[in-house]
N, C-alpha and C. Protein backbone atom coordinates (compact mmCIF):
# COMPACT_ATOMS: atom_id res chain seq x y z
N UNK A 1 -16.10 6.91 -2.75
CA UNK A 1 -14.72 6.70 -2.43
C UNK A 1 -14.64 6.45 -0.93
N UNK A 2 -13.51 5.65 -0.59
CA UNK A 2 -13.39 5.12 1.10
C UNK A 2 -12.42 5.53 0.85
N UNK A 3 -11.79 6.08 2.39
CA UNK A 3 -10.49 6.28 2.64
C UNK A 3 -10.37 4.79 4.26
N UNK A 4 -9.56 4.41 4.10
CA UNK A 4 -9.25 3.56 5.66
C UNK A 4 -8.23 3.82 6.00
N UNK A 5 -7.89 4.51 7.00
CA UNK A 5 -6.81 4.39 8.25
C UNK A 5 -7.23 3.32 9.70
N UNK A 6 -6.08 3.17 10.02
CA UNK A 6 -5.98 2.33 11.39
C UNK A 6 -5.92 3.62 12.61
N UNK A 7 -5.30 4.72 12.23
CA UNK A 7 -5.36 5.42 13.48
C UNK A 7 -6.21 6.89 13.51
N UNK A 8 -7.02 6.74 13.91
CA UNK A 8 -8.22 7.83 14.35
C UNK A 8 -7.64 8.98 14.35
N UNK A 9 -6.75 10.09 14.51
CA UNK A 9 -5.96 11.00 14.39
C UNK A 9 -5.61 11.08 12.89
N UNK A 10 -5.23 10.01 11.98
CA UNK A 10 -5.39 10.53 10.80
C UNK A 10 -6.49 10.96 10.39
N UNK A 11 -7.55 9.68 9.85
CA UNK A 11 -8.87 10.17 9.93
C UNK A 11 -9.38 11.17 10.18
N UNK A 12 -8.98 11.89 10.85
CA UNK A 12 -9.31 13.13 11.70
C UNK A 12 -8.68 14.49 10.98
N UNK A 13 -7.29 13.96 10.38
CA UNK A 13 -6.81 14.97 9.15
C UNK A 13 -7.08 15.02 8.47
N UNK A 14 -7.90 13.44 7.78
CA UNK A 14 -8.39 13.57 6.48
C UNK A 14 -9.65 14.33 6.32
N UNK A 15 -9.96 14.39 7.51
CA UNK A 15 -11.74 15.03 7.56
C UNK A 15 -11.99 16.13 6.60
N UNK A 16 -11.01 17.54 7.00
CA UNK A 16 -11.47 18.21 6.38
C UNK A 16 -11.15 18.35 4.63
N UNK A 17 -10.28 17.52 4.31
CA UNK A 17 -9.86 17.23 2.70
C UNK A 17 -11.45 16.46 2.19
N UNK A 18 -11.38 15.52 2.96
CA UNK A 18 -12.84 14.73 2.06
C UNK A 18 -14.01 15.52 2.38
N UNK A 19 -14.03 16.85 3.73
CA UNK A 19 -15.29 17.42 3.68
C UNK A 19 -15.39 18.24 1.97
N UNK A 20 -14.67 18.30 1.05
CA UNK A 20 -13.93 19.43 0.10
C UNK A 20 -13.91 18.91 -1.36
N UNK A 21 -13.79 17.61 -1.08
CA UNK A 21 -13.61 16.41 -2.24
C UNK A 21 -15.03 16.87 -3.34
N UNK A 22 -14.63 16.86 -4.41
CA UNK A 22 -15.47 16.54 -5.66
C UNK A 22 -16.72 15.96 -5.19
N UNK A 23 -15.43 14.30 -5.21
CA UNK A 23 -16.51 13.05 -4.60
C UNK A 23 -16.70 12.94 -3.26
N UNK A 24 -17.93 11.82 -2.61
CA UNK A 24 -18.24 11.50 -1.80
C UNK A 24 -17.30 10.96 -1.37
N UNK A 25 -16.59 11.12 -0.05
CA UNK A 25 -15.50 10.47 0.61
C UNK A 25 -16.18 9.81 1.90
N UNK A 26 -16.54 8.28 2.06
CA UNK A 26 -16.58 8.09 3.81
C UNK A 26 -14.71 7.76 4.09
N UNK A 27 -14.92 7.95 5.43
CA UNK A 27 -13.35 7.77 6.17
C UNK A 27 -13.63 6.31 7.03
N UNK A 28 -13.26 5.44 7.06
CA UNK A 28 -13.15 4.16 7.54
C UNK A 28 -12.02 4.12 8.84
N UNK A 29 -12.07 3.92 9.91
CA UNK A 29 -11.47 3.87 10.97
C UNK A 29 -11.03 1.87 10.82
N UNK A 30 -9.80 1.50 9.89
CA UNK A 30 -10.09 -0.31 10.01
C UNK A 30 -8.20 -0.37 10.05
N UNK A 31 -7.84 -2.13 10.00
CA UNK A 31 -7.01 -2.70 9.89
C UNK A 31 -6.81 -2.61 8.33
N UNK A 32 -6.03 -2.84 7.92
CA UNK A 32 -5.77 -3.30 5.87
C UNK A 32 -5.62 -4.18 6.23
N UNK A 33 -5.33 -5.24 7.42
CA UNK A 33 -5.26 -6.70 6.99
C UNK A 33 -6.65 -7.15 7.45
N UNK A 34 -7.92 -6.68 7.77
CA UNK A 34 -9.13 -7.04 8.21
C UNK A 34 -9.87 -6.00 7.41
N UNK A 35 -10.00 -5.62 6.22
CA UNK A 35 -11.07 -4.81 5.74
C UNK A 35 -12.24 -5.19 5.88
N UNK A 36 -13.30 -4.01 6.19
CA UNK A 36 -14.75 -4.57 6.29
C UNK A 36 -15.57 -4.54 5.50
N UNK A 37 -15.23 -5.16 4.62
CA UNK A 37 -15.76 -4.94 2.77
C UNK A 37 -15.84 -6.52 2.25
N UNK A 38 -16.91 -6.38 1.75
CA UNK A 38 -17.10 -8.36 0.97
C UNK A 38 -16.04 -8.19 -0.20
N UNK A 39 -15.98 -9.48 -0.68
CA UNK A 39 -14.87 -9.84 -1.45
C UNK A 39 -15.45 -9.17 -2.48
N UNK A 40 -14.38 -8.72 -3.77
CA UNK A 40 -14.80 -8.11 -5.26
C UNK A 40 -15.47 -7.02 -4.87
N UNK A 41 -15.36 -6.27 -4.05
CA UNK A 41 -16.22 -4.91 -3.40
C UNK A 41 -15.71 -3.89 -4.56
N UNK A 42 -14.36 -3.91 -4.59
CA UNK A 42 -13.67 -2.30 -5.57
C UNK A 42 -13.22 -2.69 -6.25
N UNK A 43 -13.18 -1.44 -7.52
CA UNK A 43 -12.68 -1.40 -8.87
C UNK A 43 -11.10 -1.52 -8.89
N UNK A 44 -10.65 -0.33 -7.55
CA UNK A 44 -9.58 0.48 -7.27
C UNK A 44 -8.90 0.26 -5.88
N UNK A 45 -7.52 0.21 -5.62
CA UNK A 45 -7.61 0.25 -4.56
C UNK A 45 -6.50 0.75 -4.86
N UNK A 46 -5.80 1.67 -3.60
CA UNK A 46 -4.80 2.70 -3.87
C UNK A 46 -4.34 2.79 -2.35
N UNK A 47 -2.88 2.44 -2.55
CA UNK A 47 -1.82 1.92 -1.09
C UNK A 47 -0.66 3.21 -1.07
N UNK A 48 -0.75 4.42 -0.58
CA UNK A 48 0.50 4.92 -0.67
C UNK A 48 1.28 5.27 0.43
N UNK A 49 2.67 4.91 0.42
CA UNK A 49 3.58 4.84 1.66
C UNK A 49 2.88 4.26 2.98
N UNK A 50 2.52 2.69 2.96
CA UNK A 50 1.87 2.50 3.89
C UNK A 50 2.30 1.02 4.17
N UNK A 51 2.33 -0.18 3.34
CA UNK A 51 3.34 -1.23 3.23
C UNK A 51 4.73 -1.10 4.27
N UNK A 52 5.25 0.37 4.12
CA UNK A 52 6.28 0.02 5.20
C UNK A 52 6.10 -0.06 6.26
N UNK A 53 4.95 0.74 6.76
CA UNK A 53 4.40 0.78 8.29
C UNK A 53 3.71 -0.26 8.87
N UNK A 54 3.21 -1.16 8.18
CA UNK A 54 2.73 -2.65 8.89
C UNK A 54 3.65 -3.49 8.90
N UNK A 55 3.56 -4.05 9.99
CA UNK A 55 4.33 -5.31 10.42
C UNK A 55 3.36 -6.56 9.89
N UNK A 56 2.42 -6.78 9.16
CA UNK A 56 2.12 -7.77 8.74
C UNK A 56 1.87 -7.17 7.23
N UNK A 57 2.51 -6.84 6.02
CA UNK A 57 2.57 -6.00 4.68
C UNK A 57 1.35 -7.52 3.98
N UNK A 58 2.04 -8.79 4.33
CA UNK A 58 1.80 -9.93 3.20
C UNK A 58 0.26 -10.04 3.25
N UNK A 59 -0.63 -9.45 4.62
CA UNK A 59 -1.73 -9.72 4.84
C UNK A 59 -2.61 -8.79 4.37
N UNK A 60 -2.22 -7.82 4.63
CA UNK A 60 -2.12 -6.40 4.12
C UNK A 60 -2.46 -6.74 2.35
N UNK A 61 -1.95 -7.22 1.39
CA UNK A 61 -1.83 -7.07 0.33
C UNK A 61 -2.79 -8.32 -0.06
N UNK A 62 -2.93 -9.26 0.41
CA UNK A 62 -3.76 -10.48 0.61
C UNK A 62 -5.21 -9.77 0.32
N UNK A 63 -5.36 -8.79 1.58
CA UNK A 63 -6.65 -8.31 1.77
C UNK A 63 -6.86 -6.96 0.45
N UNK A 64 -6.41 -6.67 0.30
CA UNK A 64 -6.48 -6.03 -1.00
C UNK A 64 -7.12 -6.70 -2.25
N UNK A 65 -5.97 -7.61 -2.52
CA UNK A 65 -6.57 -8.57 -3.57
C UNK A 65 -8.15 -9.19 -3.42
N UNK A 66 -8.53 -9.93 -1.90
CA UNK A 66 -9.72 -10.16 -1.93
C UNK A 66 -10.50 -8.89 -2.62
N UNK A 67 -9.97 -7.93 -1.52
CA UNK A 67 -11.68 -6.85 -1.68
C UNK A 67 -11.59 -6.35 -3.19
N UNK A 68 -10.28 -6.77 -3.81
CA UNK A 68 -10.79 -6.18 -5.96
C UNK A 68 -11.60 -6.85 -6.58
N UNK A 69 -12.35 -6.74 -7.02
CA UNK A 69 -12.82 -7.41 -8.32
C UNK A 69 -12.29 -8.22 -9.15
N UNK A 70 -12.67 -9.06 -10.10
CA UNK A 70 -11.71 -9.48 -11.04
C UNK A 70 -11.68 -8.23 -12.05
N UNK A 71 -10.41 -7.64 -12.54
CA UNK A 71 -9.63 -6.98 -13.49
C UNK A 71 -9.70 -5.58 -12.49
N UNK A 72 -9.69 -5.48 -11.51
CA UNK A 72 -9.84 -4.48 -10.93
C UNK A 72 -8.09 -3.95 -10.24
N UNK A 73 -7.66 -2.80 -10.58
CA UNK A 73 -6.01 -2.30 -10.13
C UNK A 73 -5.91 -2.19 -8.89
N UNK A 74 -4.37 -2.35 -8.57
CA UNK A 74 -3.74 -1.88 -7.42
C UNK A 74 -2.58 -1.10 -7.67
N UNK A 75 -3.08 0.40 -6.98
CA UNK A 75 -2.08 1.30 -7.47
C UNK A 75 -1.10 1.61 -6.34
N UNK A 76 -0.22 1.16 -6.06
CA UNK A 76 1.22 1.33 -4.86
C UNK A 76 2.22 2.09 -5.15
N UNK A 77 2.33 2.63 -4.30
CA UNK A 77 3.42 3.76 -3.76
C UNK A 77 4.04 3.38 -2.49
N UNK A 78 5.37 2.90 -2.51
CA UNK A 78 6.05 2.51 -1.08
C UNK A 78 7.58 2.92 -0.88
N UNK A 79 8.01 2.69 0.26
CA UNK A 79 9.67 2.52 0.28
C UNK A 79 10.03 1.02 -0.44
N UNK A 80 11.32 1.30 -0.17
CA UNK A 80 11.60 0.08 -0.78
C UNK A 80 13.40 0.39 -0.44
N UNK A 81 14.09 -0.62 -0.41
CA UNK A 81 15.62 -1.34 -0.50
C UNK A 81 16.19 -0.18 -1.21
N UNK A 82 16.81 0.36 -1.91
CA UNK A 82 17.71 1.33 -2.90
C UNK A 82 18.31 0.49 -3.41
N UNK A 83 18.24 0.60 -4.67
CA UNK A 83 19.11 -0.15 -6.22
C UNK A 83 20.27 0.04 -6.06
N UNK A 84 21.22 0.99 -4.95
CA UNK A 84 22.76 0.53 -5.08
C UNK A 84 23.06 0.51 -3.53
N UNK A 85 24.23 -0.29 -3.86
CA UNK A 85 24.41 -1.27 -2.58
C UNK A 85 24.99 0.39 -1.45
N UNK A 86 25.47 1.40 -1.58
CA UNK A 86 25.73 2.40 -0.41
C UNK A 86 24.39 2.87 0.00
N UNK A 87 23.21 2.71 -0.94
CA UNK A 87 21.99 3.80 -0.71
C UNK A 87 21.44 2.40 0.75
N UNK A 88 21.62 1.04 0.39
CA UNK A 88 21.01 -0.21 0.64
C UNK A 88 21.71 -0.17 2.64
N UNK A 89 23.07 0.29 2.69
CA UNK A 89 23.62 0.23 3.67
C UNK A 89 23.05 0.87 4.12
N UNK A 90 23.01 2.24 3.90
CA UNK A 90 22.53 3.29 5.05
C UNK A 90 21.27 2.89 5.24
N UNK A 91 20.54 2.59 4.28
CA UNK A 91 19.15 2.06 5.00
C UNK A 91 19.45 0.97 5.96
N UNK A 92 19.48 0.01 5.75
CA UNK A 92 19.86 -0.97 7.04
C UNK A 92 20.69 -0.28 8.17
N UNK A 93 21.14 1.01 7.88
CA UNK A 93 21.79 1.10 9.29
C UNK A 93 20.58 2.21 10.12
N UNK A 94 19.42 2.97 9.23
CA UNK A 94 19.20 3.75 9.99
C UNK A 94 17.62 2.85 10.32
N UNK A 95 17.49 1.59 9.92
CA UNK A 95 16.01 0.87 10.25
C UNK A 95 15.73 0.82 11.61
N UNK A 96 16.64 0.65 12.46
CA UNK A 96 16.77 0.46 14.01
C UNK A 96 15.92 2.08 14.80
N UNK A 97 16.10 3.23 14.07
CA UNK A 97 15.74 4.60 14.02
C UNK A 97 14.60 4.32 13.61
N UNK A 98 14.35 4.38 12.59
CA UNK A 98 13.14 4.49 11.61
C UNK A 98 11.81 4.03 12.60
N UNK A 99 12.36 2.70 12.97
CA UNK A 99 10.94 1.77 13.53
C UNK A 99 11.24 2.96 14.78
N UNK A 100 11.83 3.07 15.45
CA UNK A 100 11.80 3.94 16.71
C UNK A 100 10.72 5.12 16.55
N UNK A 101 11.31 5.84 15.94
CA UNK A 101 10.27 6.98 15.53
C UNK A 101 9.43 7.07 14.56
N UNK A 102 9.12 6.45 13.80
CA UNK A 102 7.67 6.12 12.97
C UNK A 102 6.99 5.03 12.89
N UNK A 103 7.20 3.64 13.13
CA UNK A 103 7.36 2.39 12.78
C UNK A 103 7.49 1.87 11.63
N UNK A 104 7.93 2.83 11.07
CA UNK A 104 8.38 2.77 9.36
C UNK A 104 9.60 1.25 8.87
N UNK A 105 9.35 0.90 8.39
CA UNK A 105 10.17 -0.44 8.47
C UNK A 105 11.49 0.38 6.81
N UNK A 106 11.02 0.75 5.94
CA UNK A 106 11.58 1.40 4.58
C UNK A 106 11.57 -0.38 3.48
N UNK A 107 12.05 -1.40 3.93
CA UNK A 107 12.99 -2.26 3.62
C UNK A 107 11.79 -3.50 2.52
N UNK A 108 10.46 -3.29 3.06
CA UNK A 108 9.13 -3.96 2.37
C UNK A 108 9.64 -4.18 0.93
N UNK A 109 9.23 -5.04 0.35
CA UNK A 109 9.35 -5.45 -1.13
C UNK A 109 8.36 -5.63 -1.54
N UNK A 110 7.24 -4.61 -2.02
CA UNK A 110 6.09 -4.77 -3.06
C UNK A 110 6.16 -5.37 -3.85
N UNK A 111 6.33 -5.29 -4.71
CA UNK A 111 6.65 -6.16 -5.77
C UNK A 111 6.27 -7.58 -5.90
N UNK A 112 7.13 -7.88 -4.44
CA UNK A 112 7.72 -9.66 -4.53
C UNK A 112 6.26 -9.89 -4.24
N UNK A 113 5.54 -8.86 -2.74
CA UNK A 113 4.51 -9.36 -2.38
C UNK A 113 2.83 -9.08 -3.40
N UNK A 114 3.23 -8.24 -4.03
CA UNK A 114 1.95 -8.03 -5.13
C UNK A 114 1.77 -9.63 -5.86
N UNK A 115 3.44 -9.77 -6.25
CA UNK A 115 3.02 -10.53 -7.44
C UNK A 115 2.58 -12.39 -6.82
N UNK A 116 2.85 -12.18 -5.41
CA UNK A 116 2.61 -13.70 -4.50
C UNK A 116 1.18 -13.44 -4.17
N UNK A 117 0.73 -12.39 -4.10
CA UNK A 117 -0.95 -12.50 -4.02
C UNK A 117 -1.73 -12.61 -4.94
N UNK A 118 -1.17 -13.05 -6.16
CA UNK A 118 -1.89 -13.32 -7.31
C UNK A 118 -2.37 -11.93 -8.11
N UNK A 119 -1.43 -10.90 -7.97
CA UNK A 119 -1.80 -9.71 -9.20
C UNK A 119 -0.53 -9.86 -10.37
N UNK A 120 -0.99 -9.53 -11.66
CA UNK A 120 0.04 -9.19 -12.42
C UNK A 120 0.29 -7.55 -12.51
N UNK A 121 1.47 -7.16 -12.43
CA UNK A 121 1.77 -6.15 -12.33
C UNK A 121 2.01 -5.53 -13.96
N UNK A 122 1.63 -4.46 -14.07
CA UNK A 122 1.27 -3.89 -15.89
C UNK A 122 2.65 -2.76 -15.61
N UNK A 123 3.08 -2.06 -14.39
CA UNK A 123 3.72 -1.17 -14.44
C UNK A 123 4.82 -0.95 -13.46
N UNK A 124 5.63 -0.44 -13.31
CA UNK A 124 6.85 -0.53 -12.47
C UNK A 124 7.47 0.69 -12.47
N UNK A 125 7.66 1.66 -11.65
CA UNK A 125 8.96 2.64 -11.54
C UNK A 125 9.45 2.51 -10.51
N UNK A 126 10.56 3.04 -10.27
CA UNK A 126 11.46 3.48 -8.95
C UNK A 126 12.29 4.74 -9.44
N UNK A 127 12.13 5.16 -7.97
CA UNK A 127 12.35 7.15 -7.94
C UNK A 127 13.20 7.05 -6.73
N UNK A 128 13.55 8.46 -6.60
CA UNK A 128 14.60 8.51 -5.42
C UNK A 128 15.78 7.44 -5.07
N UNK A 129 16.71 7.39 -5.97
CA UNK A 129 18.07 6.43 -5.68
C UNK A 129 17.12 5.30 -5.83
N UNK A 130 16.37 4.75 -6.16
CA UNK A 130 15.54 3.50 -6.06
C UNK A 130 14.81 3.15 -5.00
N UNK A 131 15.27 3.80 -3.89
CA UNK A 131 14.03 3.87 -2.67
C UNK A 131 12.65 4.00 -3.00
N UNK A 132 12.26 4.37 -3.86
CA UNK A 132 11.08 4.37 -3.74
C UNK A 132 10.24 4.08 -4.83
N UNK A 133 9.00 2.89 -5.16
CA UNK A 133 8.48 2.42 -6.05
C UNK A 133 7.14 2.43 -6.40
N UNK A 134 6.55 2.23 -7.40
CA UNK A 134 5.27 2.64 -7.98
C UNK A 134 4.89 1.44 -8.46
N UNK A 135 3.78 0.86 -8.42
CA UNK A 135 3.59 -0.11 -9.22
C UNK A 135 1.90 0.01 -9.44
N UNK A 136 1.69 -0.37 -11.03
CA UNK A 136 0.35 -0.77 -11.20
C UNK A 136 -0.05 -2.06 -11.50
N UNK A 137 -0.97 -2.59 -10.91
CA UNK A 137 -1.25 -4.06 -11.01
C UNK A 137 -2.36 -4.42 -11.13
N UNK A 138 -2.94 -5.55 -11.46
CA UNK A 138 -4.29 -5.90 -12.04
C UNK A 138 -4.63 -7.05 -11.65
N UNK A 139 -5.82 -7.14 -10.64
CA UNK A 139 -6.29 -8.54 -10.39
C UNK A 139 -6.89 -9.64 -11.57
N UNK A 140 -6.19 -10.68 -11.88
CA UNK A 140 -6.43 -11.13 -13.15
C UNK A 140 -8.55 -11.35 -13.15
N UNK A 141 -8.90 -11.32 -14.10
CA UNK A 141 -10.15 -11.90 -13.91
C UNK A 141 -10.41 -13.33 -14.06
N UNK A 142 -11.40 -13.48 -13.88
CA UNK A 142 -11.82 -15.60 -13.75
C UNK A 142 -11.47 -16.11 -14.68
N UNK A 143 -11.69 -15.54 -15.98
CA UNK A 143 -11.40 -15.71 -17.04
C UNK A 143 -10.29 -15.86 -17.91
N UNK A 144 -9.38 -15.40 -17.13
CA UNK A 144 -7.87 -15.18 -17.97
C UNK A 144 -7.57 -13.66 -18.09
């Protein structure tokens, strides 16, 4: 199992969880839009609450798709917009905040961008007023 963060201070939290792990955990210090992994590398790849925090999400998800396999999942967990238009306001009013103190953007659309990188998506929820979404998806294989 790999874990990748961009900032060394996480990594550094994760240490002692993966010293603890079942499995073999290395911790990867990388970009998600520059993974250092050949193409079709993983079975699995698993994104949670992290899409909102890059300012480049589309590349981000690009690079995902390379490093799967063919038939290999993408399991996401993100923010997202809220399904009714008062939950939708307050988000747009507090994004100006958000990026301030986390660089959390909330507003990312998985979905739109899973399904433009060429995955079909098998599964779909949204939790919390609709803020927040799950999706499972599957890199098609060569084959169909």
């Amino acid at each position: 199992m790999i874990g990748i963060d961009l900032c060394p201070v996480m990594l550094e939290r994760a240490r002692p969880r993966a010293a603890t792990s079942p499995a073999a955990v290395t911790l990867v210090e990388s970009s998600a839009t520059e993974l250092p992994y050949a193409d079709a590398r993983f079975d699995t790849v698993v994104c949670v609450l992290a899409l909102c925090c890059m300012p480049d999400d589309r590349a981000a998800v690009r690079e995902m798709h390379r490093a799967l396999r063919p038939g290999g999942r993408l399991l996401l967990l993100d923010h997202i917009p809220g399904s009714r238009f008062p939950v939708r306001v307050v988000q747009r009013l507090a994004v100006p905040a958000l990026r301030l103190l986390s660089s959390a953007y909330h507003l990312c659309r998985p979905l739109r961008l899973v399904e433009r990188a060429g995955f079909t998506v098998v599964r779909r929820e949204r939790y919390r007023l609709g803020m927040v979404e799950r999706l499972v998806a599957v890199k098609e294989s060569a084959h169909g």
